[in-house]
Protein backbone atom coordinates (compact mmCIF):
# COMPACT_ATOMS: atom_id res chain seq x y z
CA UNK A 1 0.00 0.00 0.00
CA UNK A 2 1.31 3.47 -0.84
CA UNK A 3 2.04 5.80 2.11
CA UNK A 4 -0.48 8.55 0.90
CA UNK A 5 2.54 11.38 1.65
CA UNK A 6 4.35 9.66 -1.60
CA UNK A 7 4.64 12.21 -4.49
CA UNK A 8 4.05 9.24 -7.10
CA UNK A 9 2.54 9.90 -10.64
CA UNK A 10 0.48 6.71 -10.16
CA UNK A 11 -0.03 3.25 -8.01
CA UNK A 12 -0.09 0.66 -8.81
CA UNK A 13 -2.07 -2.57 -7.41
CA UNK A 14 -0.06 -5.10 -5.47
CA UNK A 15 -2.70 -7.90 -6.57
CA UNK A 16 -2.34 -7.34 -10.06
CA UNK A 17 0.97 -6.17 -10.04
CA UNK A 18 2.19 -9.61 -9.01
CA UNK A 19 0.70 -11.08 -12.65
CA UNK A 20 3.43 -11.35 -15.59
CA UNK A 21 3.31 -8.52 -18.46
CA UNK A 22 0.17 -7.12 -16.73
CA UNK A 23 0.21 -3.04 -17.04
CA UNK A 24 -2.35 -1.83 -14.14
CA UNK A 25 -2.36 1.77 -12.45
CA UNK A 26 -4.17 4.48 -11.56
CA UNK A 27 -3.16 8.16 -11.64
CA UNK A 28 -2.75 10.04 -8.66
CA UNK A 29 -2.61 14.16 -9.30
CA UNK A 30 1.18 14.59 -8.70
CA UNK A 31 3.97 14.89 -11.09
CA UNK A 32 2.65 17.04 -13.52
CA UNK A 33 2.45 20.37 -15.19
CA UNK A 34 -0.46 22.08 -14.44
CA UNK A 35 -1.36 25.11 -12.27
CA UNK A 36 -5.01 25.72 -9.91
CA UNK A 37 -7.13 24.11 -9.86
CA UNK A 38 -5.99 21.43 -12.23
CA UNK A 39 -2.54 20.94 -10.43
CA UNK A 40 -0.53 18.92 -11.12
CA UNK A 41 -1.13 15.47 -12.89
CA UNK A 42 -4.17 16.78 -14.92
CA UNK A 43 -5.32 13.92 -17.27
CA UNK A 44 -8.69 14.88 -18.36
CA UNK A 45 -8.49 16.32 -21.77
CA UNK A 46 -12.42 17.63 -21.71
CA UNK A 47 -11.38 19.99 -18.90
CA UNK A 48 -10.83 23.19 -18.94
CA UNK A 49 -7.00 23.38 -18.86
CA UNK A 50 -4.75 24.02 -21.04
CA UNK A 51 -4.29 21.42 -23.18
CA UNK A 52 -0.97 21.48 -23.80
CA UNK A 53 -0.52 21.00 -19.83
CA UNK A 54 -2.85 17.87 -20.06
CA UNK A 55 -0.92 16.40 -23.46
CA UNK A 56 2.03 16.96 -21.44
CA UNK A 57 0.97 15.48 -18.30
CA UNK A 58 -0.52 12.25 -20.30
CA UNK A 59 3.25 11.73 -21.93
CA UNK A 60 4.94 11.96 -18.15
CA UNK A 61 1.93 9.19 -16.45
CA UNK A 62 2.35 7.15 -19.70
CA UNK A 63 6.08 7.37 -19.27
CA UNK A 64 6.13 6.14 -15.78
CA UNK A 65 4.46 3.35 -16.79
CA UNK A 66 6.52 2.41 -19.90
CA UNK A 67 3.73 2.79 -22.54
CA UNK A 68 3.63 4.39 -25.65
CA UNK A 69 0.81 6.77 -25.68
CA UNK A 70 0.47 5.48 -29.40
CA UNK A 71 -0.99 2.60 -27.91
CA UNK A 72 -3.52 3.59 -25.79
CA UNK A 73 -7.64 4.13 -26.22
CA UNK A 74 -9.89 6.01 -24.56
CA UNK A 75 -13.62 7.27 -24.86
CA UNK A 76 -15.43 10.34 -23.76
CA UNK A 77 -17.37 8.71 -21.07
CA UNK A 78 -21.08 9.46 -20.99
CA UNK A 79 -22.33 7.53 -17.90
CA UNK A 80 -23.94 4.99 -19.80
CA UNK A 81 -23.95 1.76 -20.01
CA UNK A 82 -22.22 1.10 -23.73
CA UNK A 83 -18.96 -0.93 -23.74
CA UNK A 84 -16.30 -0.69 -26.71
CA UNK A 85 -14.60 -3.72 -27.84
CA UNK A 86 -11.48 -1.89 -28.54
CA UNK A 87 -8.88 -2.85 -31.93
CA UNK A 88 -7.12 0.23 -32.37
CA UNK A 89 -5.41 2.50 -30.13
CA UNK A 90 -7.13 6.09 -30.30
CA UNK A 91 -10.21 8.37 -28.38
CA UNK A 92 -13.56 7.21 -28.89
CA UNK A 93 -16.78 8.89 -28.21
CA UNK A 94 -19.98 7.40 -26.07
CA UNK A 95 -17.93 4.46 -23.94
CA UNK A 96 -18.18 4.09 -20.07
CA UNK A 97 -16.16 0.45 -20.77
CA UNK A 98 -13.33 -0.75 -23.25
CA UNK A 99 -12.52 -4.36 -23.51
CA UNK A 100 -9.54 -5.80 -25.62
CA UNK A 101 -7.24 -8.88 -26.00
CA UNK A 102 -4.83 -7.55 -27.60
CA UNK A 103 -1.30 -7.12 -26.18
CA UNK A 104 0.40 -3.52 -26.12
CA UNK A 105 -2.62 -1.56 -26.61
CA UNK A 106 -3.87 -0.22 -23.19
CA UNK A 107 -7.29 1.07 -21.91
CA UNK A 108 -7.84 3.47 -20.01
CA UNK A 109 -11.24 5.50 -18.27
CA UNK A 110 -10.61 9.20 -16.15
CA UNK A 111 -12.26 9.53 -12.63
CA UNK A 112 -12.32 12.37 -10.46
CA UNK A 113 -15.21 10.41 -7.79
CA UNK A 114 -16.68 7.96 -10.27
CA UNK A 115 -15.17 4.09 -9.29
CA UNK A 116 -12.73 3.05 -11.67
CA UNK A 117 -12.84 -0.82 -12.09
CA UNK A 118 -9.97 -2.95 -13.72
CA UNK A 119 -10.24 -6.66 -15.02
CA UNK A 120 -7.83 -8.85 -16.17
CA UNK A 121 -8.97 -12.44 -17.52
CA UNK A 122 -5.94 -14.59 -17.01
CA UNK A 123 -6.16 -16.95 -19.33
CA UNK A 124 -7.68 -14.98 -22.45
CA UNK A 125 -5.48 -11.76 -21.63
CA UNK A 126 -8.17 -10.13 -21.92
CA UNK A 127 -8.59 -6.96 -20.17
CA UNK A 128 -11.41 -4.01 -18.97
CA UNK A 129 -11.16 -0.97 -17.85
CA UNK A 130 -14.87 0.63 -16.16
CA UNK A 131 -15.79 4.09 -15.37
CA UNK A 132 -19.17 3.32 -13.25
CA UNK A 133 -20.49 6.63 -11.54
CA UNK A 134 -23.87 6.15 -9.56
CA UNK A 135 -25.72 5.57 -12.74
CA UNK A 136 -23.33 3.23 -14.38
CA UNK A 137 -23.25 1.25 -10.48
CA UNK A 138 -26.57 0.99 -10.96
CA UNK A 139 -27.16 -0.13 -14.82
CA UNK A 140 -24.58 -2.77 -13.18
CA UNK A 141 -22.01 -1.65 -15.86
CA UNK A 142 -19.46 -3.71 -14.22
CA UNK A 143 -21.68 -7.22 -14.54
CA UNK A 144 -22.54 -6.12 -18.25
CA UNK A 145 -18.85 -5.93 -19.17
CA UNK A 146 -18.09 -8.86 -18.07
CA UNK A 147 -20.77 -10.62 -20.15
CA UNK A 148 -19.50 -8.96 -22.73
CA UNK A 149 -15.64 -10.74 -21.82
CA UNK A 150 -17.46 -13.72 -21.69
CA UNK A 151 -19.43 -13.87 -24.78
CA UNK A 152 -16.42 -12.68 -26.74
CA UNK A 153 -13.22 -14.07 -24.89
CA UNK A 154 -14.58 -17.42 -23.21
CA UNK A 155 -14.04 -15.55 -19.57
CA UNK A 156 -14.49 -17.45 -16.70
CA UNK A 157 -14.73 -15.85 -13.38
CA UNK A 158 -12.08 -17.88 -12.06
CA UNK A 159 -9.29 -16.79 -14.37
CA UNK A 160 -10.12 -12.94 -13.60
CA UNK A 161 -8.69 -10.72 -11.22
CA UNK A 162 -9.82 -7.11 -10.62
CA UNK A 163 -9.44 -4.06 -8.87
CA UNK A 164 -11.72 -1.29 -7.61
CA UNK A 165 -9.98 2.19 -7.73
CA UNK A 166 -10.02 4.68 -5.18
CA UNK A 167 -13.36 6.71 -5.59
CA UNK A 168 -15.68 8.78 -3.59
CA UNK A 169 -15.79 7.23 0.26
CA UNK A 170 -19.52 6.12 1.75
CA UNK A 171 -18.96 8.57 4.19
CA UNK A 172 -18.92 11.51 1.55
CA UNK A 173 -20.97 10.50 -1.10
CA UNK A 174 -24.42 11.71 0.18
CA UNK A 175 -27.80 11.36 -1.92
CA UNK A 176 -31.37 12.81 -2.69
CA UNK A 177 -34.28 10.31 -2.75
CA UNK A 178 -34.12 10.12 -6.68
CA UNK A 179 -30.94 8.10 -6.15
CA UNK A 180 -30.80 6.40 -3.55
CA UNK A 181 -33.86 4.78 -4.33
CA UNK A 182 -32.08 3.05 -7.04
CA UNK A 183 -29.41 1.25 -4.75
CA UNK A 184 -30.31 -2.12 -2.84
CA UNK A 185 -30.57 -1.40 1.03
CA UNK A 186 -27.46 -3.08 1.54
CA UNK A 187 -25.33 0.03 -0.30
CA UNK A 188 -26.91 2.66 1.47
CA UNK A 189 -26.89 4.05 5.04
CA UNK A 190 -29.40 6.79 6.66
CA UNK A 191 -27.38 8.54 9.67
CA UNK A 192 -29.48 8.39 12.10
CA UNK A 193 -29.26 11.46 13.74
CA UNK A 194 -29.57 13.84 10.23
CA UNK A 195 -31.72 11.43 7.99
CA UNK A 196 -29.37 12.18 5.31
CA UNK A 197 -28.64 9.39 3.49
CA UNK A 198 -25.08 7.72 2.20
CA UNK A 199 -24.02 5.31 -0.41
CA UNK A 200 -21.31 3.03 -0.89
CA UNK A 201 -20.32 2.82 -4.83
CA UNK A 202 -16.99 0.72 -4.10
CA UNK A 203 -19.19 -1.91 -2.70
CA UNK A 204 -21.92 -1.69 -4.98
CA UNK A 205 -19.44 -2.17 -7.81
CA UNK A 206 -17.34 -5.26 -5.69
CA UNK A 207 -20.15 -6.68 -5.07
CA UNK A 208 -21.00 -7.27 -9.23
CA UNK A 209 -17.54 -8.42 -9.06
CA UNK A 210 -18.05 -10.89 -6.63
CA UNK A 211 -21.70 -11.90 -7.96
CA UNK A 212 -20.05 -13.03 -11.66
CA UNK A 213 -18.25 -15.28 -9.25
CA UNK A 214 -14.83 -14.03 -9.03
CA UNK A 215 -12.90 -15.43 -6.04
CA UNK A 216 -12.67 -12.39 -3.25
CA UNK A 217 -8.93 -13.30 -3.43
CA UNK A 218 -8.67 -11.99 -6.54
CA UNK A 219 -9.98 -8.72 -6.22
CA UNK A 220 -8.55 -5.58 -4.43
CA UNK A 221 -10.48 -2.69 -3.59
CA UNK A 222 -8.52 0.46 -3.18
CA UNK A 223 -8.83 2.10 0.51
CA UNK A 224 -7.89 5.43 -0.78
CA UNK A 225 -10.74 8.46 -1.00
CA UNK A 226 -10.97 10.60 -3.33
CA UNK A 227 -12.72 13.06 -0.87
CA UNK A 228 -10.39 12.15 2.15
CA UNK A 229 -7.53 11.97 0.79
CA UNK A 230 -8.03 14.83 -1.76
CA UNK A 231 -4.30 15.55 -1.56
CA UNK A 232 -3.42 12.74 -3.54
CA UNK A 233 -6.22 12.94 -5.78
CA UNK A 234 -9.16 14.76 -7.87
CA UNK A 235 -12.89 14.56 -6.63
CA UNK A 236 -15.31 17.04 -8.55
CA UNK A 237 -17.33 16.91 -5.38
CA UNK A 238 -15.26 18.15 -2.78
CA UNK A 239 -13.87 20.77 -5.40
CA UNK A 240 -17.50 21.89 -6.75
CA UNK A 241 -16.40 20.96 -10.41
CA UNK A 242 -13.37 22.58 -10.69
CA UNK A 243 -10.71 19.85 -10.72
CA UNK A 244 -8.76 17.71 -13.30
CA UNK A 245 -9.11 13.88 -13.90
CA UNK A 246 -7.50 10.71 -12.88
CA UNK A 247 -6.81 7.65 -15.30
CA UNK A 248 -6.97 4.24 -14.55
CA UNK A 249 -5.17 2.07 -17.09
CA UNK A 250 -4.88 -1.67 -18.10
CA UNK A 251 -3.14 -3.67 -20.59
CA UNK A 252 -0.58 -6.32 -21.14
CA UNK A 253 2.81 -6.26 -22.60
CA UNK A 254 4.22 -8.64 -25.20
């Protein structure tokens, strides 16, 4: 576990760090170029930064990680429920999940709150990267993708591992009736004392994980916040909008 004090571009997993030619990280917001409020390690090219600083800041996390930014897709995310099977490297439009089996070419989804979920099918080498905000938690984005691995790389729940990302905490990710409504009882929490009510997205999303019927072993949830532990990274909650973007990344290496 990284000491949260560690000026780091990214971490990176110990679960699926341990796996041969597996690529898996997620961004932190140090070690970049940009100024207030996007400082430092900006990623989120549909900000409002400059985006030279956010080009820039792409090269240096892609860098760290010893990938060619050639080789890397993304989507403007939409929070829907739409999944890419991705072939070639580039930016795609209308995608909240990319799938691919193809080695060197990486996927990657930007968070700033939103739980950022990484697969990796073992046997396939397959891989999926998830952006699941409230709405994608509960269209169950996370089961749908891996459907999708299955129907198109034979994946079997035993062969995958995952991780959930650091996200917005249960203890700062408060809701109106129109949401919470949506979750199962078992995600939310009323505080007794306000009657305001609280949901957990990093369970929500573990527990689709889990459901599929991958082993608990092999998944890690991250126990970082975005909210708490704002220091180390971007939540457009906690700073009302004006923030950059995070980037979790998979792939594997030949």
């Amino acid at each position: 576990m990284m000491n949260t004090t560690t000026k780091s571009l990214f971490r990176a997993p110990n679960l699926l760090k341990s796996l041969p030619g597996l690529v898996a990280a997620e961004s932190t917001r140090h070690g970049g170029v940009s100024p207030a409020p996007y400082q430092s390690l900006n990623l989120g090219l549909n900000t409002a930064d400059d985006s030279r600083h956010v080009e820039e800041n792409r090269n240096r996390f892609f860098a760290s990680l010893g990938i060619d930014p050639d080789r890397v897709a993304t989507s403007h995310q939409v929070h829907g429920q739409e999944i890419l099977t991705v072939t070639e490297p580039g930016r795609y439009e209308g995608y909240d999940a990319l799938i691919t089996n193809q080695a060197n070419l990486f996927v990657g989804v930007s968070v700033a709150d939103c739980v950022p979920v990484l697969v990796y099918d073992t046997k396939s080498k397959a891989v999926a990267a998830i952006h699941a905000g409230w709405k994608g938690t509960v269209a169950e984005l996370v089961r749908l993708t891996l459907e999708a691995m299955q129907q198109q790389y034979n994946t079997k729940a035993r062969d995958c591992y995952a991780y959930v990302g650091t996200c917005i905490d249960e203890t700062s990710f408060e809701v109106g009736p129109e949401v919470a409504d949506q979750f199962a009882a078992e995600f939310k929490r009323v505080d007794e004392f306000t009657q305001r009510t609280f949901v957990n997205l990093r369970s929500a999303n573990t527990k689709q994980l889990t459901s599929f019927g991958i082993p608990t072993a092999q998944i890690a949830v991250s126990s970082f916040s975005t909210v708490l532990n704002n220091d180390d990274y971007f939540s457009h909650r906690f700073e009302n909008g004006q923030t950059g973007r995070l980037m979790a990344i998979i792939g594997t290496k030949v």
